[in-house]
Protein backbone atom coordinates (compact mmCIF):
# COMPACT_ATOMS: atom_id res chain seq x y z
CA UNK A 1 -96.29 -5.71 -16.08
CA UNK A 2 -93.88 -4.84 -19.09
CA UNK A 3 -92.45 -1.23 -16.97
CA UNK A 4 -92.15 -3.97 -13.84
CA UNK A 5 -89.95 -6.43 -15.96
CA UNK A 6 -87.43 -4.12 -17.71
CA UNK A 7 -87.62 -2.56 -14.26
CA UNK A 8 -86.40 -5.84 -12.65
CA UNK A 9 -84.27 -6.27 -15.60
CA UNK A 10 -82.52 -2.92 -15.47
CA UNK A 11 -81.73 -3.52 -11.79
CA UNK A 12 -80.83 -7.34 -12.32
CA UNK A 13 -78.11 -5.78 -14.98
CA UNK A 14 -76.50 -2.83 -12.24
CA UNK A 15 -76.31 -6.09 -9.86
CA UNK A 16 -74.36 -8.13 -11.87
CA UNK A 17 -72.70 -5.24 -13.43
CA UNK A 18 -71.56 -3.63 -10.20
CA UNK A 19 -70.70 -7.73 -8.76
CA UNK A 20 -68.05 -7.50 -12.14
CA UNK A 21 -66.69 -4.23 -10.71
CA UNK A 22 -66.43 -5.59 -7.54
CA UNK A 23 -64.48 -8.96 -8.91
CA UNK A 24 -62.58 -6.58 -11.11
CA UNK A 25 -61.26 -4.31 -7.85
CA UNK A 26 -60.96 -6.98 -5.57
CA UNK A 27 -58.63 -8.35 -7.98
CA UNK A 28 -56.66 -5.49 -9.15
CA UNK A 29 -56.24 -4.02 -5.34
CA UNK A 30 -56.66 -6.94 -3.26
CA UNK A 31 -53.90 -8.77 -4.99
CA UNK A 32 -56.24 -11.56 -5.84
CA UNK A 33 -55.90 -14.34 -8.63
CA UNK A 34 -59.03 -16.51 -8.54
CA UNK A 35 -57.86 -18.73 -11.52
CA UNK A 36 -54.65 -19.10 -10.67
CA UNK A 37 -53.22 -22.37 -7.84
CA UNK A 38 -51.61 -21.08 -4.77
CA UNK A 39 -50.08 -22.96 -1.83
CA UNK A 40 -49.68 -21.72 1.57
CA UNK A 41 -46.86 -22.34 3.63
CA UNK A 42 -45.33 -20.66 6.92
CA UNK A 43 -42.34 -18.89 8.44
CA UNK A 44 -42.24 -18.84 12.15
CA UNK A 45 -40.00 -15.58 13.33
CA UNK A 46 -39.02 -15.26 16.83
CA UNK A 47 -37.23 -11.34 16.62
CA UNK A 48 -39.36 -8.32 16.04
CA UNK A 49 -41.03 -8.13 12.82
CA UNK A 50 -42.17 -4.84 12.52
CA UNK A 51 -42.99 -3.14 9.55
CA UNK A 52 -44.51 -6.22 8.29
CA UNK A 53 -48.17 -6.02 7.95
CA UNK A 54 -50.71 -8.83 5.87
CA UNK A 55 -50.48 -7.98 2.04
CA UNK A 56 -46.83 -7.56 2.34
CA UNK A 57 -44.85 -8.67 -1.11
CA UNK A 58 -42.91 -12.61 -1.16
CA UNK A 59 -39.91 -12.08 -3.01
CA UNK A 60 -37.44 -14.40 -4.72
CA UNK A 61 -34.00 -12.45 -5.38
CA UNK A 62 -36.77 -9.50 -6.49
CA UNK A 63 -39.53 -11.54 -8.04
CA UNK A 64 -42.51 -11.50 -6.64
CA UNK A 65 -43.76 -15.35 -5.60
CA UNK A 66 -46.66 -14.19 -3.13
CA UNK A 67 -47.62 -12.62 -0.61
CA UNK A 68 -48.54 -12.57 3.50
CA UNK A 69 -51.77 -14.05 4.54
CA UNK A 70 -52.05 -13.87 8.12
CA UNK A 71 -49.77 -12.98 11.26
CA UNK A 72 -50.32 -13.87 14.60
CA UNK A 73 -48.69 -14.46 17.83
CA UNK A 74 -48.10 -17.87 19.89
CA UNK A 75 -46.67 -18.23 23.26
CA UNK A 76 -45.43 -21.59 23.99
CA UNK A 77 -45.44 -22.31 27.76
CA UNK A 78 -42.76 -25.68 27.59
CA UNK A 79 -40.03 -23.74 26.27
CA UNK A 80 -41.69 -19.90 27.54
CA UNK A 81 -41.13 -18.22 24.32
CA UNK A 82 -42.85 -16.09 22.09
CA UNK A 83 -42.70 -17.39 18.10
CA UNK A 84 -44.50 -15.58 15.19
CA UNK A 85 -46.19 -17.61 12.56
CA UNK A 86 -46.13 -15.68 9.63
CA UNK A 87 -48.68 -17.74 7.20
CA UNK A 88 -47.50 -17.00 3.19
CA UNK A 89 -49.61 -17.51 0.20
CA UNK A 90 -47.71 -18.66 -2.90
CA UNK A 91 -48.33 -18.18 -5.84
CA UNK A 92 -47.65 -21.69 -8.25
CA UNK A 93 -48.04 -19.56 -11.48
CA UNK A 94 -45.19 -17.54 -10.15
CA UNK A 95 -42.52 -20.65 -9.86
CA UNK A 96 -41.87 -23.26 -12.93
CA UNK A 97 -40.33 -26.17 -13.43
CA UNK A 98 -37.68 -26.62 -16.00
CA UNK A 99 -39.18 -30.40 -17.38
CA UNK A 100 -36.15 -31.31 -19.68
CA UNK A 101 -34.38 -31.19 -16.28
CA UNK A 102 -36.89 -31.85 -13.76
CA UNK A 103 -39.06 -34.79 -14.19
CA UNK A 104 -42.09 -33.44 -12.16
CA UNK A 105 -44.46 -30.59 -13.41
CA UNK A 106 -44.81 -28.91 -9.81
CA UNK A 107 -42.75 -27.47 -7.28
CA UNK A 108 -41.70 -29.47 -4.57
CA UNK A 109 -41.36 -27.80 -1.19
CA UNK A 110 -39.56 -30.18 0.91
CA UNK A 111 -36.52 -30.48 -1.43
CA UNK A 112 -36.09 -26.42 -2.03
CA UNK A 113 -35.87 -26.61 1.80
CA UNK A 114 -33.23 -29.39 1.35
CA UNK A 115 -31.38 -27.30 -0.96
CA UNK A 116 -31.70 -24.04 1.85
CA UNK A 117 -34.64 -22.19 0.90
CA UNK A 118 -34.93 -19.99 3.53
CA UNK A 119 -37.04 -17.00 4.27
CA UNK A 120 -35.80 -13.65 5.61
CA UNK A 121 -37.54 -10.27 6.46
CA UNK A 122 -36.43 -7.58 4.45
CA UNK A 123 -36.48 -3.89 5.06
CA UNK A 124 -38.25 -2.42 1.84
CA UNK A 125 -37.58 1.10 2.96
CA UNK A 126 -36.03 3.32 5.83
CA UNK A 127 -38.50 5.95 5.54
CA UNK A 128 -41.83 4.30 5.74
CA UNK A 129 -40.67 1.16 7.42
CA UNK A 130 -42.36 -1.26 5.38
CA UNK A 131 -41.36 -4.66 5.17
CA UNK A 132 -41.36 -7.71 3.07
CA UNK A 133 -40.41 -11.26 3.24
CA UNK A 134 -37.51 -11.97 0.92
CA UNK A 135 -37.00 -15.79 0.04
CA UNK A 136 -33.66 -17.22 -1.04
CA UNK A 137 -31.25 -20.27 -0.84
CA UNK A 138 -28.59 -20.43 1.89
CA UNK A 139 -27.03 -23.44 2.91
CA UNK A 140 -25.11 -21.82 6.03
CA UNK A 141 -27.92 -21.20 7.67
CA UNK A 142 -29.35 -24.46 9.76
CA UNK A 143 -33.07 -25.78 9.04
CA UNK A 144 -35.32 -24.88 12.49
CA UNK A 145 -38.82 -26.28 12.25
CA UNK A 146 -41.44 -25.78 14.57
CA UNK A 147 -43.89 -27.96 14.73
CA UNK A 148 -45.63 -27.23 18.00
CA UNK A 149 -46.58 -23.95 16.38
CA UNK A 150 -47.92 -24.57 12.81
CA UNK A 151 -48.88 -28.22 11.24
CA UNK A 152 -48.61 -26.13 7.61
CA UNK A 153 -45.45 -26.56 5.42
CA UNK A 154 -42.34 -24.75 7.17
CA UNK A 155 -40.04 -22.73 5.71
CA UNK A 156 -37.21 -22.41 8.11
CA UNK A 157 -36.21 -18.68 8.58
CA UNK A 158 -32.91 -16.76 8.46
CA UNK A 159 -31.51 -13.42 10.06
CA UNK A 160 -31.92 -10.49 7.73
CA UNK A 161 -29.34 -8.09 7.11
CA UNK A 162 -30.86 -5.44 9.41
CA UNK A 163 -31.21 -8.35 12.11
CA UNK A 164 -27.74 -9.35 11.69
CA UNK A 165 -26.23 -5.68 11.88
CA UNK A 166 -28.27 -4.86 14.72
CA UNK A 167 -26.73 -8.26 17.05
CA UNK A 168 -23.20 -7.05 15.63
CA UNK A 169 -24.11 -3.92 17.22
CA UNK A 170 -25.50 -4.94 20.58
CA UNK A 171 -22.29 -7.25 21.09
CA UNK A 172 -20.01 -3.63 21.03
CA UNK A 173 -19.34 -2.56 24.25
CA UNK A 174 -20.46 0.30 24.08
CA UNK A 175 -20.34 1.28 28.12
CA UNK A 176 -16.84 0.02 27.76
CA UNK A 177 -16.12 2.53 24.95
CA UNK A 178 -18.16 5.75 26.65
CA UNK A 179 -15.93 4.83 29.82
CA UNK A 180 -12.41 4.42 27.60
CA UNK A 181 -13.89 7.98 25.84
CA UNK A 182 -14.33 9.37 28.78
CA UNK A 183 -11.25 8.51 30.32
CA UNK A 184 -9.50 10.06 26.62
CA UNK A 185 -11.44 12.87 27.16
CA UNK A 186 -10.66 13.71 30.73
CA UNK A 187 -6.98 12.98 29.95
CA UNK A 188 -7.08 15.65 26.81
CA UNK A 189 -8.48 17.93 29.34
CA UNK A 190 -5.33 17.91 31.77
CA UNK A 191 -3.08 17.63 28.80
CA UNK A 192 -4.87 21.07 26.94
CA UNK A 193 -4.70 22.42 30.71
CA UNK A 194 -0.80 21.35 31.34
CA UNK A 195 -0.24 22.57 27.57
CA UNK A 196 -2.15 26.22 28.41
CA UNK A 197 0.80 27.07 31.67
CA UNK A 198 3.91 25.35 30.05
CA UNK A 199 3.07 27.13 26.19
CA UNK A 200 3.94 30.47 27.02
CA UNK A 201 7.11 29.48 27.94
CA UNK A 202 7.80 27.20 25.53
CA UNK A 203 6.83 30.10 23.02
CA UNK A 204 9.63 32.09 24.87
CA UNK A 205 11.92 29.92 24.58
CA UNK A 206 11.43 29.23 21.12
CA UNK A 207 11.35 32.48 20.29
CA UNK A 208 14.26 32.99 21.51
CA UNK A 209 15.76 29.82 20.14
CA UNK A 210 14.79 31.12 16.83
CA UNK A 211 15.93 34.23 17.38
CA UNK A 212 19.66 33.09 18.44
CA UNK A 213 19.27 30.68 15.32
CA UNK A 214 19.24 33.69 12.80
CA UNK A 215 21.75 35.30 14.49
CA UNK A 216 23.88 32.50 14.58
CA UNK A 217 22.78 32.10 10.46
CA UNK A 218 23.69 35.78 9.75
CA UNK A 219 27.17 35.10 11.34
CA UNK A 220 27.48 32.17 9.57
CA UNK A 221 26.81 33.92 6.30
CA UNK A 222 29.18 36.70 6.94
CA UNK A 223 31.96 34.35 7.58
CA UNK A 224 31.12 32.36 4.41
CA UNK A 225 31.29 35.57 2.54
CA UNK A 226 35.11 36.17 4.08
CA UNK A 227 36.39 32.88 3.67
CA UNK A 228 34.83 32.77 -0.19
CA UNK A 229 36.59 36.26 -0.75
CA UNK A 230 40.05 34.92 1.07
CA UNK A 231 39.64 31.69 -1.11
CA UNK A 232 38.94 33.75 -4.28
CA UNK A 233 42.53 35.78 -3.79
CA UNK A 234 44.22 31.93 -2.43
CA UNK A 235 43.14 31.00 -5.98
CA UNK A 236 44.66 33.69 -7.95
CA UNK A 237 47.97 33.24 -6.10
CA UNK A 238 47.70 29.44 -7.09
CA UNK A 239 46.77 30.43 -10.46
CA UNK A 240 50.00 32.57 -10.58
CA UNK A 241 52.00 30.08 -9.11
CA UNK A 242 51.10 27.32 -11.10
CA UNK A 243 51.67 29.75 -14.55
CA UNK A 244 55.28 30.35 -13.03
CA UNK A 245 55.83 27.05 -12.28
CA UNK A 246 54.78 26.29 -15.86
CA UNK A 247 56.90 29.06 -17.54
CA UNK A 248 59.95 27.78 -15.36
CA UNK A 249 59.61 23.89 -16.15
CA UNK A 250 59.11 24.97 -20.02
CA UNK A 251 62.67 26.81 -19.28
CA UNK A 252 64.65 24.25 -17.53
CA UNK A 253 63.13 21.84 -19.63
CA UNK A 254 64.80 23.55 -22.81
CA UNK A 255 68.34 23.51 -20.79
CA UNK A 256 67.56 20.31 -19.45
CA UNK A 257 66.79 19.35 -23.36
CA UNK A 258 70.48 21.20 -24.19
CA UNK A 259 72.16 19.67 -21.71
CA UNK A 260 70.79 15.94 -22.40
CA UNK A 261 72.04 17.06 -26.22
CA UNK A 262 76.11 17.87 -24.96
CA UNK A 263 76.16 14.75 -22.95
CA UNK A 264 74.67 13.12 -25.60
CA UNK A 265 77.20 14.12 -27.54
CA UNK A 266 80.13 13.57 -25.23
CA UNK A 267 79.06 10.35 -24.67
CA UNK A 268 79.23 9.97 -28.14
CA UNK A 269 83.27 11.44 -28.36
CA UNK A 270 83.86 9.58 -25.63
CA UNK A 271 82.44 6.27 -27.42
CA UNK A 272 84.69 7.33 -30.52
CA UNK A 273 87.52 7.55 -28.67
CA UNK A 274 87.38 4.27 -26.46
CA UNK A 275 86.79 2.21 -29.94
CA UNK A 276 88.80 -0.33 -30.73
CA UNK A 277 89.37 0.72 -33.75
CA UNK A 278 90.15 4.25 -32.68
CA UNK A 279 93.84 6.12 -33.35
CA UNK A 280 92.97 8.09 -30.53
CA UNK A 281 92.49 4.75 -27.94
CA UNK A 282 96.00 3.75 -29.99
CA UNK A 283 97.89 6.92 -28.77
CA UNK A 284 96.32 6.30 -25.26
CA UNK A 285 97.13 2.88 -25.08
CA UNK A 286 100.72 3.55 -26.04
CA UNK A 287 100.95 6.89 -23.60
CA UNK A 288 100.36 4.29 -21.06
CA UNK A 289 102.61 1.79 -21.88
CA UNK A 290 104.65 4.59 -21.87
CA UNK A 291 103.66 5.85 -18.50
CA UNK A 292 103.80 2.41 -17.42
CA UNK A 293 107.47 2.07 -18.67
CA UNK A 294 108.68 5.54 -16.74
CA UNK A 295 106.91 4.10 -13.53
CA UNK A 296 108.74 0.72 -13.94
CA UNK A 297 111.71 2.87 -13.86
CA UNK A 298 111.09 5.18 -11.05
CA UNK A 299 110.02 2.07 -9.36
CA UNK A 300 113.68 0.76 -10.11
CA UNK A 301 115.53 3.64 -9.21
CA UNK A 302 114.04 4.15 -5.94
CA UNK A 303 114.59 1.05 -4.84
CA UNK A 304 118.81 1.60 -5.95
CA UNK A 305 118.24 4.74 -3.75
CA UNK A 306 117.05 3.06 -0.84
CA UNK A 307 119.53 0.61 -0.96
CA UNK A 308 122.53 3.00 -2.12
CA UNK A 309 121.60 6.72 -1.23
CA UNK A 310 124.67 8.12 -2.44
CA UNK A 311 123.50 7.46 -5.40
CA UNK A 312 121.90 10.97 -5.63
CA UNK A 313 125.31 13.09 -5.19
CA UNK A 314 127.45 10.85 -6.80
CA UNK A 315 124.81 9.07 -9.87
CA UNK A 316 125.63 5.53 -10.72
CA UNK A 317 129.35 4.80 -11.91
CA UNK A 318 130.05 2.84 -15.21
């Protein structure tokens, strides 16, 4: 009885033992917090959500806030499309409340909708594809519910940055473009062709052009060389010329100086002598009073000749 009893016991003990492991691994690889509130909520997608799988990562701006419970696929037949409830487990523990602000100790839902909480699928990375949800606020994106597809608490979804780069892409015309590049393309194709017959020639020619060019350069340079040598020996002559014309000015500027020095002086005699005061202006005033005096006479004695002309052979009688 006693080997049956620690028997039981010893097995009892690996049960419960291996049922701790179990908790233990469940919980450390299964994402699992069984002491910890949680609150489920859903995002309805309508594009492709691939990569995505159940287990995927919640983020807020990085943090983790939960994680994906269940996806599955609904086909409504009033409006014949295909939606994608995408059912999210939060985790409370994950979110606070700041109390001096907030009044109430939980999260509420409906008013971080209000304020544009919206969820968005987000490419973790390009290699293994893997996805994630990414939650965040945006007012500029509209609030789309769905209640025909889910009766749990909605959180309205947005385009992702993938989704929104791969519209901007389908909206390029790209037949448009391929026709436009082909068009280019052909057109390059008759211009390299045109270019291939008209290039020899216009090698020629510029060749020649060039060739004509440095002729006409080595003429130039010879002829720049004459005139330089011409202007050279035109510059010596005006060098000469100018040193005559120089010494010559310094010469007639002495006689010039010599001359202005005589006159200066006459000028000077001449001022002595037409003084008032001057015994020389006295003679010559009195020479001609005299000469005045022999002319009033003449004057006379013509006039007793014109009027008695016999006056000359026979002078006047007393």
């Amino acid at each position: 009885m006693s080997e049956n009893t620690n028997r039981k016991t010893q097995i009892g003990a690996f049960v419960v033992l291996g049922g701790v492991l179990l908790v233990f691994v469940i919980m450390a690889f299964g994402h699992m917090r069984l002491f910890s509130s949680s609150k489920e909520v859903v995002a309805v997608f309508q594009n492709s959500i691939s990569g995505l799988s159940v287990g995927a990562p919640v983020n807020f701006r990085g943090v983790k806030v939960g994680s994906v419970k269940s996806i599955t696929l609904h086909f409504d037949p009033k409006d014949r499309k295909a939606y994608i409830p995408v059912v999210i487990t939060l985790e409370s523990g994950q979110m606070h409340v700041v109390h001096d602000v907030i009044g109430e100790k939980q999260i509420n839902l409906q008013d971080m909708i209000n304020n544009g909480l919206r969820a968005g699928l987000n490419l973790q990375s390009l290699v293994t594809g893997q996805s994630d949800i990414e939650l965040d606020f945006d007012k500029s994106v509209p609030a789309v519910l769905h209640p025909r597809i889910t009766s749990l608490p909605e959180v309205p979804v947005r385009l992702s940055t993938m989704e929104k780069l791969k519209n901007t892409l389908e909206q390029i015309p790209i037949k448009d473009i391929s026709q436009h590049a082909d068009t280019a393309l052909l057109s390059i194709t008759s211009l390299s062709d045109e270019l291939r017959h008209q290039l020899p020639g216009l090698i020629a020619s510029v060749k020649t052009t060039s060739d004509r060019s440095q002729e006409t350069v080595e003429a130039a340079t010879v002829a720049i060389k004459d005139l330089q040598a011409r202007l050279d020996v035109t510059l010596l002559k005006m060098d000469k010329l100018l040193d005559t014309g120089t010494n010559q000015l310094d010469a007639r500027g002495k006689d010039l100086h010599v001359t202005l020095s005589t006159a200066t002086k006459t000028l000077d005699s001449l001022q002595d002598i037409l003084s008032a005061r001057s015994v020389d202006r006295a003679n010559l005033d009195a020479a001609l009073r005299d000469i005045a005096a022999t002319a009033s006479s003449l004057r006379g004695f013509a006039s007793d000749v014109e009027r008695n002309p016999q006056l000359l052979l026979m002078g006047r009688r007393p």
